[in-house]
N, C-alpha and C. Protein backbone atom coordinates (compact mmCIF):
# COMPACT_ATOMS: atom_id res chain seq x y z
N UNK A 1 -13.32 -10.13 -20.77
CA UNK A 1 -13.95 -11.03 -21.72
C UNK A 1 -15.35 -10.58 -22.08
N UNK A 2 -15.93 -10.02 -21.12
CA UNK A 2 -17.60 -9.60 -21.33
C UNK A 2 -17.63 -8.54 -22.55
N UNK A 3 -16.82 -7.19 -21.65
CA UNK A 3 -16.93 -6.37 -22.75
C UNK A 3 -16.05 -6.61 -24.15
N UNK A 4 -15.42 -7.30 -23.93
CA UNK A 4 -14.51 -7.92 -25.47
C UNK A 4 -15.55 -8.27 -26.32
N UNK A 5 -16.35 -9.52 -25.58
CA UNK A 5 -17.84 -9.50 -26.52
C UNK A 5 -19.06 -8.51 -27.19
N UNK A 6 -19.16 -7.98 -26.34
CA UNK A 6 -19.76 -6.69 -26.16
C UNK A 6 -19.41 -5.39 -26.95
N UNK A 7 -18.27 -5.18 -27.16
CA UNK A 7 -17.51 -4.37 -28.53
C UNK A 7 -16.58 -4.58 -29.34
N UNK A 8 -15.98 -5.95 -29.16
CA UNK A 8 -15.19 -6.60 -30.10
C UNK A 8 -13.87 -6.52 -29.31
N UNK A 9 -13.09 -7.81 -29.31
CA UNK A 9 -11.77 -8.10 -28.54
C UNK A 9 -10.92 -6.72 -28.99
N UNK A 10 -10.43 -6.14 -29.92
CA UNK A 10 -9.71 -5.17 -30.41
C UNK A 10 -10.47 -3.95 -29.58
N UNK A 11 -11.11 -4.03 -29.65
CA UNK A 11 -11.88 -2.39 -29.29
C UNK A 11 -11.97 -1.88 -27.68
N UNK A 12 -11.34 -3.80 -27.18
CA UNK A 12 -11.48 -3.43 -25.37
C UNK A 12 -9.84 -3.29 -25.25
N UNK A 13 -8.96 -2.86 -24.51
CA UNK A 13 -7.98 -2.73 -23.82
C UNK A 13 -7.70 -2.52 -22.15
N UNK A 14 -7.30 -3.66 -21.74
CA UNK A 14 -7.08 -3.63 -20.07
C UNK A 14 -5.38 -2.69 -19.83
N UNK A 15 -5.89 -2.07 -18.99
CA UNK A 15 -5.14 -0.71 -17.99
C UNK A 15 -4.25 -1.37 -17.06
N UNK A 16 -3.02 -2.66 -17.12
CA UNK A 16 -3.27 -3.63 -15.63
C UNK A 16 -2.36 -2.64 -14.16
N UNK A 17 -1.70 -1.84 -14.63
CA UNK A 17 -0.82 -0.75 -13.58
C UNK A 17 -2.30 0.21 -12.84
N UNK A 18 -1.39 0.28 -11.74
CA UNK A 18 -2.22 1.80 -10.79
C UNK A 18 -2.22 2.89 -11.44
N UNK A 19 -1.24 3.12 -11.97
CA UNK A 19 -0.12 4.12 -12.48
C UNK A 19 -1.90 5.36 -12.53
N UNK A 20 -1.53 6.38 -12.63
CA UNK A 20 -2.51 7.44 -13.12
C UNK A 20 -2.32 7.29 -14.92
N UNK A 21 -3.25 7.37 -15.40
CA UNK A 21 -3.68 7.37 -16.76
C UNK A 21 -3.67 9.03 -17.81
N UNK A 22 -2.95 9.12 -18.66
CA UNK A 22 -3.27 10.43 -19.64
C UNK A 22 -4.47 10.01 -20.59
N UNK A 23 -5.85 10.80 -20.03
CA UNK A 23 -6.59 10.72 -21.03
C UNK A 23 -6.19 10.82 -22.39
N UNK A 24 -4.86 11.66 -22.57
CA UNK A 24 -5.09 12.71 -24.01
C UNK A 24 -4.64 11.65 -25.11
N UNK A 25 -3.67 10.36 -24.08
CA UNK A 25 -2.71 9.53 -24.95
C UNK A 25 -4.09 8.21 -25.21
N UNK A 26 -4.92 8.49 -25.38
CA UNK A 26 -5.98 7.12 -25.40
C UNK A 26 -6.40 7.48 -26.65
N UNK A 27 -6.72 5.92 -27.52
CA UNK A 27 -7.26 6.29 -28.81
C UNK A 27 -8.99 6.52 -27.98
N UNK A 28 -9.50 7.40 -28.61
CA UNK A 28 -10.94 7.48 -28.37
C UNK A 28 -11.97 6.43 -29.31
N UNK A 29 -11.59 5.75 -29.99
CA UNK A 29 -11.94 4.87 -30.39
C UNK A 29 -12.21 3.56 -29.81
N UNK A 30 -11.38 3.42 -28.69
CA UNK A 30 -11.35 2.00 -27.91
C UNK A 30 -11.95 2.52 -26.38
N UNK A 31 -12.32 1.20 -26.02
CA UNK A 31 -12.48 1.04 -24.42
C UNK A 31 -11.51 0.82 -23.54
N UNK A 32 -11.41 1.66 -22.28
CA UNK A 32 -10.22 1.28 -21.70
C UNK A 32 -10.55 0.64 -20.08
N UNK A 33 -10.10 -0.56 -19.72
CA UNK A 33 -10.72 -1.03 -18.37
C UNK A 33 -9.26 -1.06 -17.73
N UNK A 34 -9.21 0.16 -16.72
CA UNK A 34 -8.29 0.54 -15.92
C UNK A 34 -8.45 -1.29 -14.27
N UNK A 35 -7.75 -1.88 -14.38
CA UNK A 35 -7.76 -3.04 -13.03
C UNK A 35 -6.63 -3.21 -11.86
N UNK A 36 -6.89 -2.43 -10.84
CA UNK A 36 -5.95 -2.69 -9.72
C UNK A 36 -6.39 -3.45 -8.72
N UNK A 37 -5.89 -3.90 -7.69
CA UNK A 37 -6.17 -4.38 -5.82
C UNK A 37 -6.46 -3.19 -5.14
N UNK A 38 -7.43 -2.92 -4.72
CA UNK A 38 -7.76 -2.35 -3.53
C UNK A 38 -7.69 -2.63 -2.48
N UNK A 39 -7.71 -2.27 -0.92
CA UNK A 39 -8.04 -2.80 0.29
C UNK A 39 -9.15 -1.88 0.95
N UNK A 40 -9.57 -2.17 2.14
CA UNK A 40 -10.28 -1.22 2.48
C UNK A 40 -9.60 -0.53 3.29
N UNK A 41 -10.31 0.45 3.80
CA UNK A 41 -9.59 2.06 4.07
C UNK A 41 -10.18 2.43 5.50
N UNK A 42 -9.68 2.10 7.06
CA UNK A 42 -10.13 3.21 7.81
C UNK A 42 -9.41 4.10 8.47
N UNK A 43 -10.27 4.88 8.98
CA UNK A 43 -9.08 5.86 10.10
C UNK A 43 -9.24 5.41 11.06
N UNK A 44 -7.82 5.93 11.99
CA UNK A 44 -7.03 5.51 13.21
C UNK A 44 -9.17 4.98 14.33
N UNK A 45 -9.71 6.25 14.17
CA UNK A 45 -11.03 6.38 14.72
C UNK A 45 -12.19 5.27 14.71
N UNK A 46 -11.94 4.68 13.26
CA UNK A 46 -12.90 4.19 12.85
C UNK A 46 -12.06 2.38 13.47
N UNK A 47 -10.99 2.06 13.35
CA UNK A 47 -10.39 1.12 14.10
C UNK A 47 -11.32 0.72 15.75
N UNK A 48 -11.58 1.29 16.17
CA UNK A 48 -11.86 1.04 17.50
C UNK A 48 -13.25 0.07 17.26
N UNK A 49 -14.04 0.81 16.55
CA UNK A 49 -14.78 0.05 16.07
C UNK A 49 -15.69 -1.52 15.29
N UNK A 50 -14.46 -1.78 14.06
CA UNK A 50 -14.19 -2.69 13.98
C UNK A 50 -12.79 -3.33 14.90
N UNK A 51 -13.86 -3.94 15.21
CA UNK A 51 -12.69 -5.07 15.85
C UNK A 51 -12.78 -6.96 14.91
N UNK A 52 -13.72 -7.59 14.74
CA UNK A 52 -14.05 -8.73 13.87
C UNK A 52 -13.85 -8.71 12.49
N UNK A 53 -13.62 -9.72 11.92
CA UNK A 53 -13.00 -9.98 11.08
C UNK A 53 -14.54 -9.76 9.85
N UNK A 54 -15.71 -9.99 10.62
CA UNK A 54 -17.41 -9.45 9.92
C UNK A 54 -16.75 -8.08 9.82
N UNK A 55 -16.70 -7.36 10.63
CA UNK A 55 -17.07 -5.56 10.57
C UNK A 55 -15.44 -5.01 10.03
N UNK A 56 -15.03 -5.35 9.71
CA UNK A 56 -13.32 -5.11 8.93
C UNK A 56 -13.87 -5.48 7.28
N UNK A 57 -15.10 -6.41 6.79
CA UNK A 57 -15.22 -6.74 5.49
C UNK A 57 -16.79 -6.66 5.34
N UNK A 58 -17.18 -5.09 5.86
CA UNK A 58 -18.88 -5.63 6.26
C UNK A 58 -19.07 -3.78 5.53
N UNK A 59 -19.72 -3.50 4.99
CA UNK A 59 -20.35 -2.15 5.13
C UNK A 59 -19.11 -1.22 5.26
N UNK A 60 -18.45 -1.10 3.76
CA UNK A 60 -17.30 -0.35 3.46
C UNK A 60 -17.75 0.50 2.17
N UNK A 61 -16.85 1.44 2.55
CA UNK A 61 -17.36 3.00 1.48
C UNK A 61 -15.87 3.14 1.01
N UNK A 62 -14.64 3.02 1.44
CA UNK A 62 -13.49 3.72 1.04
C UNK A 62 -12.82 2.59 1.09
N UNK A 63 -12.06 2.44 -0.02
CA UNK A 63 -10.71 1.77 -0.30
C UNK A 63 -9.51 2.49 -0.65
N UNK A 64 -8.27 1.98 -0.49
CA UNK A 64 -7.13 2.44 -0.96
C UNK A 64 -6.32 1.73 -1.87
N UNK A 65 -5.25 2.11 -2.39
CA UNK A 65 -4.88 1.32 -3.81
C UNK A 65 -3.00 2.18 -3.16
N UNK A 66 -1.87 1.48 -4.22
CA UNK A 66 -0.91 2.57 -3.59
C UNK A 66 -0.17 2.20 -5.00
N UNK A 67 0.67 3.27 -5.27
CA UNK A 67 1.25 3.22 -6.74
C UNK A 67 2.39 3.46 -6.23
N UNK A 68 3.77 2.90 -6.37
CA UNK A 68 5.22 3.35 -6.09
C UNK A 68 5.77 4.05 -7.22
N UNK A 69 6.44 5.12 -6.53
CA UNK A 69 7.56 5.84 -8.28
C UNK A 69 8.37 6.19 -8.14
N UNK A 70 9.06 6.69 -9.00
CA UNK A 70 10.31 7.83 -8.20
C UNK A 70 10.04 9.50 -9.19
N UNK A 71 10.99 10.19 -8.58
CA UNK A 71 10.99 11.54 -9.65
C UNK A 71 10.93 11.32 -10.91
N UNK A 72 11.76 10.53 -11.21
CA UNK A 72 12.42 10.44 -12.92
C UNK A 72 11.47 9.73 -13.22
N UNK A 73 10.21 8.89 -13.06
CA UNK A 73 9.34 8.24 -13.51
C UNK A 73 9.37 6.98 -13.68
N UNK A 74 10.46 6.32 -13.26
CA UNK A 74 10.19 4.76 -13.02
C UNK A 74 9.33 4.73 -11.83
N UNK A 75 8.95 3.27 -12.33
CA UNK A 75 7.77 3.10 -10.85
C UNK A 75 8.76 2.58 -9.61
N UNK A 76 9.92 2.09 -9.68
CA UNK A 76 10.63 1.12 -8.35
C UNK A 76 12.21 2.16 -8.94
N UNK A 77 13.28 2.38 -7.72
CA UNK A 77 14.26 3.19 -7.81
C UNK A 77 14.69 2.60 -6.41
N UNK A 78 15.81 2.91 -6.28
CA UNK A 78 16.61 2.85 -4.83
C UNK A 78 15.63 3.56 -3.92
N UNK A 79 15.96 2.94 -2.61
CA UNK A 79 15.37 3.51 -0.98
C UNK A 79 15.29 4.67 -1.46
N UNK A 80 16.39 5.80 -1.21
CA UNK A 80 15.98 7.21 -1.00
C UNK A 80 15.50 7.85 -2.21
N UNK A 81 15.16 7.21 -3.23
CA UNK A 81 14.08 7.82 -4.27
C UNK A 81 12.85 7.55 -4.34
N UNK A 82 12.60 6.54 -3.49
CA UNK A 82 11.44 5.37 -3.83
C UNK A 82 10.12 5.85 -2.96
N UNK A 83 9.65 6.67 -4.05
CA UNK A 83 8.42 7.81 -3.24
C UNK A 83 7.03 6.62 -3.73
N UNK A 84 5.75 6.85 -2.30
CA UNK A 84 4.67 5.55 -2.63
C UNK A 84 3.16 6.92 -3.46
N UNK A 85 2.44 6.91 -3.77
CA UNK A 85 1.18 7.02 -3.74
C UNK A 85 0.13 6.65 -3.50
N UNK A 86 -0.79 7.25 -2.35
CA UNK A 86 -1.88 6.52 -1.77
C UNK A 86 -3.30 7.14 -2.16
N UNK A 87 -4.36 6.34 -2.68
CA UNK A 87 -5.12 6.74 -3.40
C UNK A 87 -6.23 5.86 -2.66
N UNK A 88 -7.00 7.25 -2.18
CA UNK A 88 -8.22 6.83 -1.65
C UNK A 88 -9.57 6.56 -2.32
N UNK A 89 -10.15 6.01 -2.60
CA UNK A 89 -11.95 5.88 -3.18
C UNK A 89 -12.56 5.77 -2.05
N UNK A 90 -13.72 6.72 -2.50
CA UNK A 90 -14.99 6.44 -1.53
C UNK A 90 -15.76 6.54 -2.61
N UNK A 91 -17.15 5.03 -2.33
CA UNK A 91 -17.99 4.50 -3.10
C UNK A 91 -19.07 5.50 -2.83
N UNK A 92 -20.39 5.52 -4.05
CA UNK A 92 -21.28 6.08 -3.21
C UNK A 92 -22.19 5.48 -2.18
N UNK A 93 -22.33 3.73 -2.43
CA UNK A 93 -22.87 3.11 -1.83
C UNK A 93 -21.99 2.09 -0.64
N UNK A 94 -22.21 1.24 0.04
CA UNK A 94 -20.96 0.52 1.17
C UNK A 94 -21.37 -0.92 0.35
N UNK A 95 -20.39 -1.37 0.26
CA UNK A 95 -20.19 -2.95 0.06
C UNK A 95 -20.07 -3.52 1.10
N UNK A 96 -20.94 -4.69 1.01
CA UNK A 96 -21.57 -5.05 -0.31
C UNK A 96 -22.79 -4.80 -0.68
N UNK A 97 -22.86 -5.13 -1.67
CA UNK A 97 -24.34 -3.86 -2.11
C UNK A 97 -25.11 -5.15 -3.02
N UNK A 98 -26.29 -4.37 -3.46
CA UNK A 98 -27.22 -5.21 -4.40
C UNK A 98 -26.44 -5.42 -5.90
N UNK A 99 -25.99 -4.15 -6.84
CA UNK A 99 -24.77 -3.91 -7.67
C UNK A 99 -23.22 -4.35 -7.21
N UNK A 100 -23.19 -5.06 -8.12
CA UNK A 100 -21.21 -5.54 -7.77
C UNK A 100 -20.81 -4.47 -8.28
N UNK A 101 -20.85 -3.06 -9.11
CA UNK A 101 -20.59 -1.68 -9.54
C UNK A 101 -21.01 -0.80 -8.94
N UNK A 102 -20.29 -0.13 -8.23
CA UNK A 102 -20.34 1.32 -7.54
C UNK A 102 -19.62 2.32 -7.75
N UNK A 103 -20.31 3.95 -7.95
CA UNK A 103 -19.87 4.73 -8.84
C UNK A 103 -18.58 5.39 -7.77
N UNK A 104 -17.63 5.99 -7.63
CA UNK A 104 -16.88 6.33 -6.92
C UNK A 104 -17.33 7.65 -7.23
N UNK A 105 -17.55 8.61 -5.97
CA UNK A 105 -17.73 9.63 -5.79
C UNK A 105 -16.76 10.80 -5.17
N UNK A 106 -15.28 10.48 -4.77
CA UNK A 106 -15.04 10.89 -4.34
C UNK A 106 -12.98 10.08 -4.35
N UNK A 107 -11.87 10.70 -4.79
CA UNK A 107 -11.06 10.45 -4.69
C UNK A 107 -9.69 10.98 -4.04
N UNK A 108 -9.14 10.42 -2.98
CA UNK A 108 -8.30 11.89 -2.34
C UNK A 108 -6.79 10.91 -2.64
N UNK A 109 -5.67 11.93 -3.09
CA UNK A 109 -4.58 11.56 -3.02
C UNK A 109 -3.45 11.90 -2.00
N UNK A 110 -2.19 11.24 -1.67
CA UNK A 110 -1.24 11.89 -1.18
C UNK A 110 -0.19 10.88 -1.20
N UNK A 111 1.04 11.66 -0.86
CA UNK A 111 2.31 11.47 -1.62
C UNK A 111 2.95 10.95 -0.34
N UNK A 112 3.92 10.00 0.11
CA UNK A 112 4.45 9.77 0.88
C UNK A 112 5.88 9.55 0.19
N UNK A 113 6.63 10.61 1.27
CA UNK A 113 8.34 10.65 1.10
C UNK A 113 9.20 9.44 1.00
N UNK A 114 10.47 9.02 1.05
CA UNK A 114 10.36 7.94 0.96
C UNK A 114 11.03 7.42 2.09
N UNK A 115 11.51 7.93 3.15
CA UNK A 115 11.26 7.57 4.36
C UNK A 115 10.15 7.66 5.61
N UNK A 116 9.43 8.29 4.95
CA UNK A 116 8.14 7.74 4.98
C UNK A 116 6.97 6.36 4.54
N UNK A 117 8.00 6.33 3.46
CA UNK A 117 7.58 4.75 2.84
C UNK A 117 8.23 3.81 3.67
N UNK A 118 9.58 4.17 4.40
CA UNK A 118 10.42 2.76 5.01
C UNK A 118 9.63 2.84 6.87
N UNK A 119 9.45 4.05 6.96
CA UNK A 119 8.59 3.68 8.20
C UNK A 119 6.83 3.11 7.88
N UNK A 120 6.27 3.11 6.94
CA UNK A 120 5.65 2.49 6.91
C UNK A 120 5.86 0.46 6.58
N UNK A 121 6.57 0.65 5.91
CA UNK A 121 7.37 -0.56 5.70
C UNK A 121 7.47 -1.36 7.02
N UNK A 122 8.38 -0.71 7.56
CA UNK A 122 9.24 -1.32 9.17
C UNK A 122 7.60 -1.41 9.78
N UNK A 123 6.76 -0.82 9.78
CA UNK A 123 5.46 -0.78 11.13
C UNK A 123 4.95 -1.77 10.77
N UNK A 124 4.43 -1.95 9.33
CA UNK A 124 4.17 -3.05 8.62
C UNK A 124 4.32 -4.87 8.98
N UNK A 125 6.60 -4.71 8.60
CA UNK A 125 6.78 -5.49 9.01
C UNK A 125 6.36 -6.32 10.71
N UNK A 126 7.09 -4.83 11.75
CA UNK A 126 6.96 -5.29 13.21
C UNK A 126 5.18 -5.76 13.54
N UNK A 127 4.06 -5.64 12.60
CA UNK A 127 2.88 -6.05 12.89
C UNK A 127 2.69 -7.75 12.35
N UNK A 128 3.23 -7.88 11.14
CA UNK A 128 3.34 -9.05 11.19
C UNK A 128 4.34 -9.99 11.94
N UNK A 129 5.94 -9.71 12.36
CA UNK A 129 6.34 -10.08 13.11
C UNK A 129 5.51 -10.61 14.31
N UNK A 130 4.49 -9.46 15.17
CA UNK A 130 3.55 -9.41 16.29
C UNK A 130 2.64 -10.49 16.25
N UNK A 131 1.75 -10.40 15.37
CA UNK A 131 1.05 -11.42 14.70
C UNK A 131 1.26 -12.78 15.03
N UNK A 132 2.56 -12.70 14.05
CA UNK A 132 3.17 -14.57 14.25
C UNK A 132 4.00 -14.85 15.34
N UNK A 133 4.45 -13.77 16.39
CA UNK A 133 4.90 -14.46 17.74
C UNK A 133 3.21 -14.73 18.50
N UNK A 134 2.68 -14.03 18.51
CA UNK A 134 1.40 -14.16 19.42
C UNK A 134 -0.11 -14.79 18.86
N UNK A 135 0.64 -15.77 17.69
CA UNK A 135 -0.40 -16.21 17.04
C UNK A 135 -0.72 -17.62 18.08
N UNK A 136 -1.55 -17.90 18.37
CA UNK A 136 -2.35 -19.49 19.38
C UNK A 136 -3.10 -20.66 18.49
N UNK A 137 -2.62 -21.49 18.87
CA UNK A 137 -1.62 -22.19 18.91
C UNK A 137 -0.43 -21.80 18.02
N UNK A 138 1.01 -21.60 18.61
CA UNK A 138 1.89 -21.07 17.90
C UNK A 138 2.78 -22.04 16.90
N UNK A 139 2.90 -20.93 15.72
CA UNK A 139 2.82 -21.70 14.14
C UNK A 139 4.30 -21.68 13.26
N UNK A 140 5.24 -22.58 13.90
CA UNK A 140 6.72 -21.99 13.70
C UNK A 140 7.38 -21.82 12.39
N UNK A 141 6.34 -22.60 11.29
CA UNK A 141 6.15 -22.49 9.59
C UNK A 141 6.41 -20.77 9.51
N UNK A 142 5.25 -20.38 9.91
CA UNK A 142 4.53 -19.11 9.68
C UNK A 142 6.21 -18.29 10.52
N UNK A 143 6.29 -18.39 11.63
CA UNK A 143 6.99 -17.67 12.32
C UNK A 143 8.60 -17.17 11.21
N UNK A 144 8.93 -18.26 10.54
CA UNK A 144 10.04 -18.98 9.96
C UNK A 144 9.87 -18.10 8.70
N UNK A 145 8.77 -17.90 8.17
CA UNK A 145 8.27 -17.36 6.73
C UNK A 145 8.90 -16.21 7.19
N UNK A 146 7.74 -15.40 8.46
CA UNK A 146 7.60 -13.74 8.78
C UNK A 146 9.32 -13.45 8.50
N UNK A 147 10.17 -13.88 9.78
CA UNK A 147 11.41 -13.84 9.80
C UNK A 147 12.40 -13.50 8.95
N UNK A 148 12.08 -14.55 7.81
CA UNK A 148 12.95 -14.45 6.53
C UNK A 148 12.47 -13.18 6.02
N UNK A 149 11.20 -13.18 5.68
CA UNK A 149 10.96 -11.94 4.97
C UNK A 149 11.28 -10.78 5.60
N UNK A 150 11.20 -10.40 6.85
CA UNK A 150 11.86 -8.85 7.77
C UNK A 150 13.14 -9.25 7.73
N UNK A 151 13.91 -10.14 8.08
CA UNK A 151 15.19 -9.93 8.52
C UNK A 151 16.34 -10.09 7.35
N UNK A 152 15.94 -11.19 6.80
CA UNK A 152 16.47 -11.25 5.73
C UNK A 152 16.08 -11.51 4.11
N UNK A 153 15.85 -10.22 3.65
CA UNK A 153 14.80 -10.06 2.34
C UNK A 153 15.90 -10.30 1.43
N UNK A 154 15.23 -10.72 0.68
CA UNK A 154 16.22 -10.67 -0.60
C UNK A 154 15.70 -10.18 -1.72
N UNK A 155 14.00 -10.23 -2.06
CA UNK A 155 13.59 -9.78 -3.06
C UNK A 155 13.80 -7.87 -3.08
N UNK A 156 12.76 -7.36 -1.73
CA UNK A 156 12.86 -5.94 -1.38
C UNK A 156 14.47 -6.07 -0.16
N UNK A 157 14.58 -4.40 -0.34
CA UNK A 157 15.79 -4.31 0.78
C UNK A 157 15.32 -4.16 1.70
N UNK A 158 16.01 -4.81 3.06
CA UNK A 158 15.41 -5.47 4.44
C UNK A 158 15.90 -4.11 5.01
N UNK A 159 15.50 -4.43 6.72
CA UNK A 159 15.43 -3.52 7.58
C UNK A 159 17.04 -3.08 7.66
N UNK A 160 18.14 -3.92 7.02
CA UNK A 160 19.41 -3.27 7.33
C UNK A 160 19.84 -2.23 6.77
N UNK A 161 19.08 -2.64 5.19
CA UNK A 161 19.61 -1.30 4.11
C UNK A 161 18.73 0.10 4.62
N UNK A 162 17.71 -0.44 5.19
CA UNK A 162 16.92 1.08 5.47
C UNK A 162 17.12 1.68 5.98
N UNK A 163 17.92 1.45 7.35
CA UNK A 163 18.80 1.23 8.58
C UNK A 163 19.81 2.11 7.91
N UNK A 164 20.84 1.36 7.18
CA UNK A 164 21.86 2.08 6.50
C UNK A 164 21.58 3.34 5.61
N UNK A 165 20.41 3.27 5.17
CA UNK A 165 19.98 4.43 3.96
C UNK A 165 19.65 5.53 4.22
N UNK A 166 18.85 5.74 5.70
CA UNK A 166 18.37 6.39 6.26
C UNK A 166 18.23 6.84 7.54
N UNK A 167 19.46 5.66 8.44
CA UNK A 167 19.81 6.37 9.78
C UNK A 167 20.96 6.40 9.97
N UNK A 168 22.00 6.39 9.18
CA UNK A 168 23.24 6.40 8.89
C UNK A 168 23.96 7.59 9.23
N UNK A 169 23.51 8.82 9.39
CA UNK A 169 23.37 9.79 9.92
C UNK A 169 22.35 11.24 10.00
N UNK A 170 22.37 11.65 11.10
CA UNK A 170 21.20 13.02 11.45
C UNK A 170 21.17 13.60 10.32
N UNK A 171 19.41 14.12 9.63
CA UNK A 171 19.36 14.64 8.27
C UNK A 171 19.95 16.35 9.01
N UNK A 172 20.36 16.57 7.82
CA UNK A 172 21.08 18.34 7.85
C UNK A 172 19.47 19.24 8.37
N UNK A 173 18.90 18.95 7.98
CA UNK A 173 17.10 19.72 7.40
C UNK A 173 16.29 19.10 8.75
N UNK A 174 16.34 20.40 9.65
CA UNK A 174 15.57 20.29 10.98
C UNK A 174 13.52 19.45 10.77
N UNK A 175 13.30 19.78 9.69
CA UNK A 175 11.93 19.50 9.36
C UNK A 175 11.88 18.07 9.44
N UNK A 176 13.17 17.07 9.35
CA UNK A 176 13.20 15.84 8.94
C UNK A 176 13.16 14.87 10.61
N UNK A 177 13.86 15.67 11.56
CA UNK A 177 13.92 15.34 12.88
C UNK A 177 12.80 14.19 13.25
N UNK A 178 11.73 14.98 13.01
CA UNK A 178 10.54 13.65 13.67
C UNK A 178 10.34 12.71 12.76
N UNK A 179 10.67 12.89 11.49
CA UNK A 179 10.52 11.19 10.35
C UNK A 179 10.98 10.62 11.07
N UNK A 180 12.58 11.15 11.33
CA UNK A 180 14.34 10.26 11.34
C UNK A 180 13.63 9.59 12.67
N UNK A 181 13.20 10.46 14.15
CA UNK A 181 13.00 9.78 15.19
C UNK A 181 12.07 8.80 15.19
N UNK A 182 11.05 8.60 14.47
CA UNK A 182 9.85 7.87 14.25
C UNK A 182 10.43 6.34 13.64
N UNK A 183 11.14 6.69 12.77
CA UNK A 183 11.63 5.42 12.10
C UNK A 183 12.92 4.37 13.35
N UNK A 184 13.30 5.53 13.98
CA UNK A 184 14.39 4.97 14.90
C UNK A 184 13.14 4.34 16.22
N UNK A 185 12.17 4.82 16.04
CA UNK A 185 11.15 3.87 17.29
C UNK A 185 10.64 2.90 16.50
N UNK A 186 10.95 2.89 15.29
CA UNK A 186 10.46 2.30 14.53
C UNK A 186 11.03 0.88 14.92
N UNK A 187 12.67 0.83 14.27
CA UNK A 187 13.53 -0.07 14.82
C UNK A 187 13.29 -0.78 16.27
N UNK A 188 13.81 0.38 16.85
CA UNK A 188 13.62 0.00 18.32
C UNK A 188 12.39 -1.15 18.16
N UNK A 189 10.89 -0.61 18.00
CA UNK A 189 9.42 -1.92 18.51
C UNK A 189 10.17 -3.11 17.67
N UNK A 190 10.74 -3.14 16.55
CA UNK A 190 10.91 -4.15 15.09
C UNK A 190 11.81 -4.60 16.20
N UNK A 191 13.06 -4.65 17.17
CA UNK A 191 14.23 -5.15 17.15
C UNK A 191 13.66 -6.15 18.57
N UNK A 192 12.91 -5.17 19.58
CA UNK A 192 12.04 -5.75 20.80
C UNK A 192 11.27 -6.90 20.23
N UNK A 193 10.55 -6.99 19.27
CA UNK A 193 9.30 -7.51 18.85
C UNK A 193 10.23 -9.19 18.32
């Protein structure tokens, strides 16, 4: 709305996908305001650290954003096409800052396979599962929600189809061995939990 004022409603255009952008396809005539969700971003390292719910939303430099696709270029495809993109920013300054605008200095990408996407998925799920068994005072709403959504999804495909999609049998391609086993410990914590 600001910049609509600012150069005329026609002349602004909102970006609302992650998707990566072709400069070449933009009229150069208009403004373009690219708008996604971010979260913030640490490593395994930097975890130990924050532990509070202050220092998890306190003096942050890097966020992540994630774009789903497949080969053929739809953004959503069946399990074994359904490759994610994870897209890092680092600010130059840490939020929160004196400026609600910070210039990003720095952007790293990478591609996750797409059983790589279902073990992130499943870890995902078994953390919130964790969560809502060991939440105090215990919250059987919440418990009832988690449940439905891991066990039995209906919007995304649940832990059975992934199960079926992808451990259904040993991949041919020795390189794949530690995904396949990772996702099967995967199960395993999800089935304990």
């Amino acid at each position: 709305g600001f910049y609509g004022q600012c150069f005329g409603e026609d002349a602004v255009e909102v970006i609302k996908d992650s998707a990566p952008v072709d400069k070449r396809k933009l009229d150069p005539n208009k403004a373009y305001i690219q708008i996604t969700f971010v979260e913030p971003y640490f490593d395994e390292y930097e975890m130990k650290d924050r532990v509070t719910y202050f220092e998890k939303n306190f003096n942050l430099c890097r966020f992540m954003y994630t774009t789903p696709f497949t080969m053929d270029g739809r953004p959503r495809g069946e399990l074994s096409e359904q490759y994610k993109r994870n897209t890092i920013l680092t600010t130059m300054h840490a939020f929160p800052y004196i400026k609600t605008r910070i210039s990003v200095i720095q952007k790293e990408e990478f591609i996750l396979t797409p059983i790589e996407v279902a073990i992130e998925d499943m870890q995902k799920k078994t953390q919130e599962l964790t969560a809502a068994t060991n939440q105090e005072p215990p919250d059987a709403k919440i418990l009832q929600m988690v449940l439905q959504g891991s066990v039995g999804a209906t919007v995304n495909q649940g832990p059975l189809e992934v199960a079926q999609v992808f451990l259904a049998e040993i991949p041919a391609d020795p390189k794949l061995y530690r995904r396949h086993n990772k996702l099967r410990l995967c199960f395993k914590e999800f089935i304990m939990r």
